[in-house]
PDB file of N, CA and C in Angstrom:
ATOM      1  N   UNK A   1     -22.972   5.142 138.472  1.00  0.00           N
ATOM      2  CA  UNK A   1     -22.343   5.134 137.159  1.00  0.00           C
ATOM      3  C   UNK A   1     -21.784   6.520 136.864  1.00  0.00           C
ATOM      4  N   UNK A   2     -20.680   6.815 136.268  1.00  0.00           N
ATOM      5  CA  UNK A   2     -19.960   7.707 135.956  1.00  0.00           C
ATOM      6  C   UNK A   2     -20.309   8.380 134.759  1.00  0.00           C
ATOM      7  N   UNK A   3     -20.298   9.481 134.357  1.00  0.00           N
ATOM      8  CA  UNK A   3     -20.418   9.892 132.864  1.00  0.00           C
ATOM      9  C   UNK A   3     -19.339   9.973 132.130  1.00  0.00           C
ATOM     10  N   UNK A   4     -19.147  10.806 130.844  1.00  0.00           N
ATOM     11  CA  UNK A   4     -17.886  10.620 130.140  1.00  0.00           C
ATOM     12  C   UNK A   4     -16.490  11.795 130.355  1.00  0.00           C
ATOM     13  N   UNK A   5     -17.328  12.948 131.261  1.00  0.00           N
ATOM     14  CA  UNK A   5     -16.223  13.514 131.366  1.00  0.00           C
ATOM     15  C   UNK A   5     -15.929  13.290 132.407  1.00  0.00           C
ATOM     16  N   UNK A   6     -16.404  12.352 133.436  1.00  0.00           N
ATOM     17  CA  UNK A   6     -15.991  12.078 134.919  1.00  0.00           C
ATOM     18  C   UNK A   6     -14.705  10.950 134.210  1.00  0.00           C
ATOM     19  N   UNK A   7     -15.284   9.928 133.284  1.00  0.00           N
ATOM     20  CA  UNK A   7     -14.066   8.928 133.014  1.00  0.00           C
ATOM     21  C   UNK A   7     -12.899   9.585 132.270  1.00  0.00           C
ATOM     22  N   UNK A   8     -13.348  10.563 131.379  1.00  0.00           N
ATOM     23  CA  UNK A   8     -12.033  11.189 131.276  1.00  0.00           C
ATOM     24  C   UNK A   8     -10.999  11.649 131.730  1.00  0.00           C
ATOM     25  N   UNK A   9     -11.623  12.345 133.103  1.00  0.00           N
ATOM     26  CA  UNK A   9     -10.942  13.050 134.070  1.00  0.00           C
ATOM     27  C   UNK A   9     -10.520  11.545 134.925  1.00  0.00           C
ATOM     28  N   UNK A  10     -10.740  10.761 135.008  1.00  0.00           N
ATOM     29  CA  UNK A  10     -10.080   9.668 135.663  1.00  0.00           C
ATOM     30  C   UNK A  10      -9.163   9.021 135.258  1.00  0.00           C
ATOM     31  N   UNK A  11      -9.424   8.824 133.852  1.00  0.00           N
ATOM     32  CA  UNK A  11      -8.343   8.136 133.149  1.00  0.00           C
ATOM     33  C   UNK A  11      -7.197   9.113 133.220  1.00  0.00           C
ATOM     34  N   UNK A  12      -7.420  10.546 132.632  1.00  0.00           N
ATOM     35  CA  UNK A  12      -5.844  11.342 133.124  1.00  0.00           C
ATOM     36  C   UNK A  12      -5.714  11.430 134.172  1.00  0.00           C
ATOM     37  N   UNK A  13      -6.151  11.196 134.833  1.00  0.00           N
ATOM     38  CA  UNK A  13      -5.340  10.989 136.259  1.00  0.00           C
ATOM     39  C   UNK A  13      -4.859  10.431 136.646  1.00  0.00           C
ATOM     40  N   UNK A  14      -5.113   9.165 136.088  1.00  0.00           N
ATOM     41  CA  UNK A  14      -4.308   7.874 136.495  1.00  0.00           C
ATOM     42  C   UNK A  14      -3.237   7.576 136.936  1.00  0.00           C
ATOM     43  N   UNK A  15      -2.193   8.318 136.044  1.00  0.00           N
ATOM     44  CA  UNK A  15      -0.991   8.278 136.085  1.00  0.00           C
ATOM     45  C   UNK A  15      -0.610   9.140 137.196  1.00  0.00           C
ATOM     46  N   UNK A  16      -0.991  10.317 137.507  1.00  0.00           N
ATOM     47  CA  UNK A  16      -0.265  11.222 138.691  1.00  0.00           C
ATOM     48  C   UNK A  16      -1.008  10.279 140.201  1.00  0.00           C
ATOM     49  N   UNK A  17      -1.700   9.399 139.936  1.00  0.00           N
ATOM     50  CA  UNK A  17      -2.089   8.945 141.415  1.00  0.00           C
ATOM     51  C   UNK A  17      -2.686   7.447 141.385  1.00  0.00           C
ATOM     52  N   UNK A  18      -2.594   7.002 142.488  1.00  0.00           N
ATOM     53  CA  UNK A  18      -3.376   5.386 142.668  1.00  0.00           C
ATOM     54  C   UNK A  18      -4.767   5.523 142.417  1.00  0.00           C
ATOM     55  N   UNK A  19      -5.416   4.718 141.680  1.00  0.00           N
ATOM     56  CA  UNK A  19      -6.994   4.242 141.670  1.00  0.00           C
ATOM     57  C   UNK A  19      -7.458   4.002 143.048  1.00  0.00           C
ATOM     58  N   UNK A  20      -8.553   3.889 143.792  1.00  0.00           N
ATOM     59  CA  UNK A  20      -9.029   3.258 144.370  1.00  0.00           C
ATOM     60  C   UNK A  20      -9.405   1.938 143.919  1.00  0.00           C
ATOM     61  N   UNK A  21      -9.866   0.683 144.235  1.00  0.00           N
ATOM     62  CA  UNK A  21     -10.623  -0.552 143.482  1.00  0.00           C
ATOM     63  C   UNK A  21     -11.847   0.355 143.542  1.00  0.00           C
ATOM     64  N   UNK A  22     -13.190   0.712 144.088  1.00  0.00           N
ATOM     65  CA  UNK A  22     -14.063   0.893 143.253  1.00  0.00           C
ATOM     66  C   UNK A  22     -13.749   2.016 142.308  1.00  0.00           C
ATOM     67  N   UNK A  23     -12.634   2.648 142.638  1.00  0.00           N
ATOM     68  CA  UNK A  23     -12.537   3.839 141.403  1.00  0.00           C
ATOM     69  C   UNK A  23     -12.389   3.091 139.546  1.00  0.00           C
ATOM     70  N   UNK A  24     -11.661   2.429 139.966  1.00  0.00           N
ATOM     71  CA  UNK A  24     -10.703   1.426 138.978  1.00  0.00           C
ATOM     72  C   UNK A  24     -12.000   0.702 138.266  1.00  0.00           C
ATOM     73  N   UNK A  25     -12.795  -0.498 139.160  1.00  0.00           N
ATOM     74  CA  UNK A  25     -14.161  -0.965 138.539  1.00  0.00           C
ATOM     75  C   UNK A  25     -14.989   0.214 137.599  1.00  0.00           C
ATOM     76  N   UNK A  26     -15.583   1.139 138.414  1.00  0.00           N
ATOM     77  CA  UNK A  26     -16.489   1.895 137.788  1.00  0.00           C
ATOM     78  C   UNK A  26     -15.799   2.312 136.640  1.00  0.00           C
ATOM     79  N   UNK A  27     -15.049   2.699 136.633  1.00  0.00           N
ATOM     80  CA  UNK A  27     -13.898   3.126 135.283  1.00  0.00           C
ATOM     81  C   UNK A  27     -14.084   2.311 134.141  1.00  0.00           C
ATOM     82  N   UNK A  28     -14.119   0.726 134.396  1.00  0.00           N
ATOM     83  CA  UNK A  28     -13.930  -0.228 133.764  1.00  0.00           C
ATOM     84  C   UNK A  28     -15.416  -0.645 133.248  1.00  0.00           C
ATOM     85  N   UNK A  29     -16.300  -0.570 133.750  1.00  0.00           N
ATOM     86  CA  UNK A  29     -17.610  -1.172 133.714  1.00  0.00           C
ATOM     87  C   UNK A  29     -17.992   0.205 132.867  1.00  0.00           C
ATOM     88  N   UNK A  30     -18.112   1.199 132.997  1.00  0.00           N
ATOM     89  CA  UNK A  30     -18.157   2.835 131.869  1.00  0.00           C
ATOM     90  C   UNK A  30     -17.162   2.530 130.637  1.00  0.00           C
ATOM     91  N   UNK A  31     -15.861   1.752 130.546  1.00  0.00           N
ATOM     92  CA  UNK A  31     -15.099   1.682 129.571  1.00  0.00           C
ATOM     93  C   UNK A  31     -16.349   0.646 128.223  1.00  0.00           C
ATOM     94  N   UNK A  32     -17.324  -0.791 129.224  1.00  0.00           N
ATOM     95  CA  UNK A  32     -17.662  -1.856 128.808  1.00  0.00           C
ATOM     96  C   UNK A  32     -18.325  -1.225 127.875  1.00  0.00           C
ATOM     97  N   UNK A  33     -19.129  -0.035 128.353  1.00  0.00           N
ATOM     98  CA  UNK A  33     -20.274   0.571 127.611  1.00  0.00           C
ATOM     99  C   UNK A  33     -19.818   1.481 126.628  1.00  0.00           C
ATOM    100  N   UNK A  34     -19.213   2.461 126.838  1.00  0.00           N
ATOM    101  CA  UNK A  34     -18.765   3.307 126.063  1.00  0.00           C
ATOM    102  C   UNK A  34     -17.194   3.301 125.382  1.00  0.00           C
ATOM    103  N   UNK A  35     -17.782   3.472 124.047  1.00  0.00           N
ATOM    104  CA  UNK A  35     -16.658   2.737 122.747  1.00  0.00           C
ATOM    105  C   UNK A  35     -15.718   4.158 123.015  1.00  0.00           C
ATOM    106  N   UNK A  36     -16.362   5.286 122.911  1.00  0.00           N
ATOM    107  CA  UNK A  36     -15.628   6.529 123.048  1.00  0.00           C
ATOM    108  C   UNK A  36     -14.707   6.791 124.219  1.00  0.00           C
ATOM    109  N   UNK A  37     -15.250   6.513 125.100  1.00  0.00           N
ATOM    110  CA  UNK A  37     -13.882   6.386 126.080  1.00  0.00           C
ATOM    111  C   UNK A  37     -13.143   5.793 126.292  1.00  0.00           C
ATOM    112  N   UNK A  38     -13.096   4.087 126.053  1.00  0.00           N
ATOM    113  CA  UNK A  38     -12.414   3.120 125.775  1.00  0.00           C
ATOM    114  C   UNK A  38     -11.591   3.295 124.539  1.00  0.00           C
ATOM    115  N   UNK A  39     -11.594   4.180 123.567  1.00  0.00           N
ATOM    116  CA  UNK A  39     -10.696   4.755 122.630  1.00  0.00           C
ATOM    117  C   UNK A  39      -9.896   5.547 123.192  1.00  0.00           C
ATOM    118  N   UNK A  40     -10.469   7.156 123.773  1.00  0.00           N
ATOM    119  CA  UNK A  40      -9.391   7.891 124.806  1.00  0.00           C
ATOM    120  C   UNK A  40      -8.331   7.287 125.203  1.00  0.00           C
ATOM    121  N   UNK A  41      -9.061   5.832 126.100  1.00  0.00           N
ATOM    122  CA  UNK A  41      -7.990   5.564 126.788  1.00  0.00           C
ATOM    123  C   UNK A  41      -6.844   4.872 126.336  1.00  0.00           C
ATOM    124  N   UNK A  42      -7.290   4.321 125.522  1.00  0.00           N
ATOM    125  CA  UNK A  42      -5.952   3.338 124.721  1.00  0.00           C
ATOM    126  C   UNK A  42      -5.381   4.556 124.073  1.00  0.00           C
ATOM    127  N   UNK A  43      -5.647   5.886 123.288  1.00  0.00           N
ATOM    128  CA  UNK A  43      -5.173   7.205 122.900  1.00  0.00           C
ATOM    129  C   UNK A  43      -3.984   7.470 123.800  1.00  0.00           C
ATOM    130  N   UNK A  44      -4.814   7.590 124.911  1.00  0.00           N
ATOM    131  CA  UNK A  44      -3.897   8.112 126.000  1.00  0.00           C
ATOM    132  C   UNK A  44      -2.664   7.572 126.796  1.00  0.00           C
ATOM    133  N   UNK A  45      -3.162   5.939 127.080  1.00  0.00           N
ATOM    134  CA  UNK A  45      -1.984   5.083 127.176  1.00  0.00           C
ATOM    135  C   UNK A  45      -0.846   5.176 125.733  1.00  0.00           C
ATOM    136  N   UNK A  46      -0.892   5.020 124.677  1.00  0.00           N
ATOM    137  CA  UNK A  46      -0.327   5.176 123.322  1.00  0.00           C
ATOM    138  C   UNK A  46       0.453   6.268 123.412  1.00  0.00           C
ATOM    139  N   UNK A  47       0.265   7.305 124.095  1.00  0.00           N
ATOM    140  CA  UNK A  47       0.696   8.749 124.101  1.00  0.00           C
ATOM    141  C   UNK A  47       1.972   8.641 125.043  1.00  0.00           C
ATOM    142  N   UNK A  48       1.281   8.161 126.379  1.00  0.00           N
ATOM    143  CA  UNK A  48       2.259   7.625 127.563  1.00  0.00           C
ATOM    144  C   UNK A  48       3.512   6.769 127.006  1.00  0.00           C
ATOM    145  N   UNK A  49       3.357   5.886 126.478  1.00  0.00           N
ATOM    146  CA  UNK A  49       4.690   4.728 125.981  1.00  0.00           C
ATOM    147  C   UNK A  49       5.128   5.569 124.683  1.00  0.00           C
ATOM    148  N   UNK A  50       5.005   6.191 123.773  1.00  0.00           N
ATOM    149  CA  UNK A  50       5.608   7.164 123.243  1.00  0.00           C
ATOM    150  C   UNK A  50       6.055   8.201 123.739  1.00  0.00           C
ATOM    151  N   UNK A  51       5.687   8.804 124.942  1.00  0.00           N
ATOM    152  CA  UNK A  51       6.448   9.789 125.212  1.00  0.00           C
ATOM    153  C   UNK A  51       7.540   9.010 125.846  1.00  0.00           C
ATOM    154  N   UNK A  52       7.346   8.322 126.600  1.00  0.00           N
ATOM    155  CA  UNK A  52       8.468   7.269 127.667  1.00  0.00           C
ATOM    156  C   UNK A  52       9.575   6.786 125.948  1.00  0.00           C
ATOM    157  N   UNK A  53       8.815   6.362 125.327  1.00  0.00           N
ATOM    158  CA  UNK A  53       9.777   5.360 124.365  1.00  0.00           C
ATOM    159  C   UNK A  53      11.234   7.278 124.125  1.00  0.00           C
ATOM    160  N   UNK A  54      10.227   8.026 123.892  1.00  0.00           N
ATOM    161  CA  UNK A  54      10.924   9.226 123.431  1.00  0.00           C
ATOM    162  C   UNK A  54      12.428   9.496 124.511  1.00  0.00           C
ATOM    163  N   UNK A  55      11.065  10.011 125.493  1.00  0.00           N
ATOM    164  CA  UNK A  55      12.938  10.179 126.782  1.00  0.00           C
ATOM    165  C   UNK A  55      13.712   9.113 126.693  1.00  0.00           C
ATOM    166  N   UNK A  56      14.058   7.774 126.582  1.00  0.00           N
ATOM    167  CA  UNK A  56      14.642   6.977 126.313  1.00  0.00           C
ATOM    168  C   UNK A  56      15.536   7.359 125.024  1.00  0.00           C
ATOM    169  N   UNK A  57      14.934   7.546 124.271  1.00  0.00           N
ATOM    170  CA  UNK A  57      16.147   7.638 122.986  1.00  0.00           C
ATOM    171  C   UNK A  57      16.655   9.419 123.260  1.00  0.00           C
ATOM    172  N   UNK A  58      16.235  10.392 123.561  1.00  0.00           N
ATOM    173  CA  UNK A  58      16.924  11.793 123.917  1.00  0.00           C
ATOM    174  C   UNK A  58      18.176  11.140 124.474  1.00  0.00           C
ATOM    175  N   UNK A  59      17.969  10.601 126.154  1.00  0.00           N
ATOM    176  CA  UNK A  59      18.785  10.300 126.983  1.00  0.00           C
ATOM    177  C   UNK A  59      20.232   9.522 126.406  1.00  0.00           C
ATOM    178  N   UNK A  60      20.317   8.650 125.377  1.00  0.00           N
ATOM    179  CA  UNK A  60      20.865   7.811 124.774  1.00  0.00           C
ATOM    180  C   UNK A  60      22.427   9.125 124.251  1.00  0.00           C
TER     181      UNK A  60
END
């Protein structure tokens, strides 16, 4: 089992690289338990599609 700054550090990472599947599970099964990181992460995805939604309208 992972702790919370190991899932933190996983979840930002996400994006610069592929999961492994057990990386991805353990991630997920630490998300089941903990409300606080399972917030991060939807934070952090939220952040991602706003910045994306952003370069989209600059580019325009």
């Amino acid at each position: 089992m992972i702790n919370c700054r190991e899932a933190t550090q996983i979840t930002l990472q996400a994006e610069d690289r592929s999961m492994p599947l057990a990386e991805r599970l353990t991630l997920r099964l630490h998300h089941r338990i903990c409300g606080n990181c399972r917030r991060f992460a939807r934070q952090v995805q939220l952040m991602r599609q706003a910045s994306a939604r952003w370069r989209q309208y600059t580019q325009e």
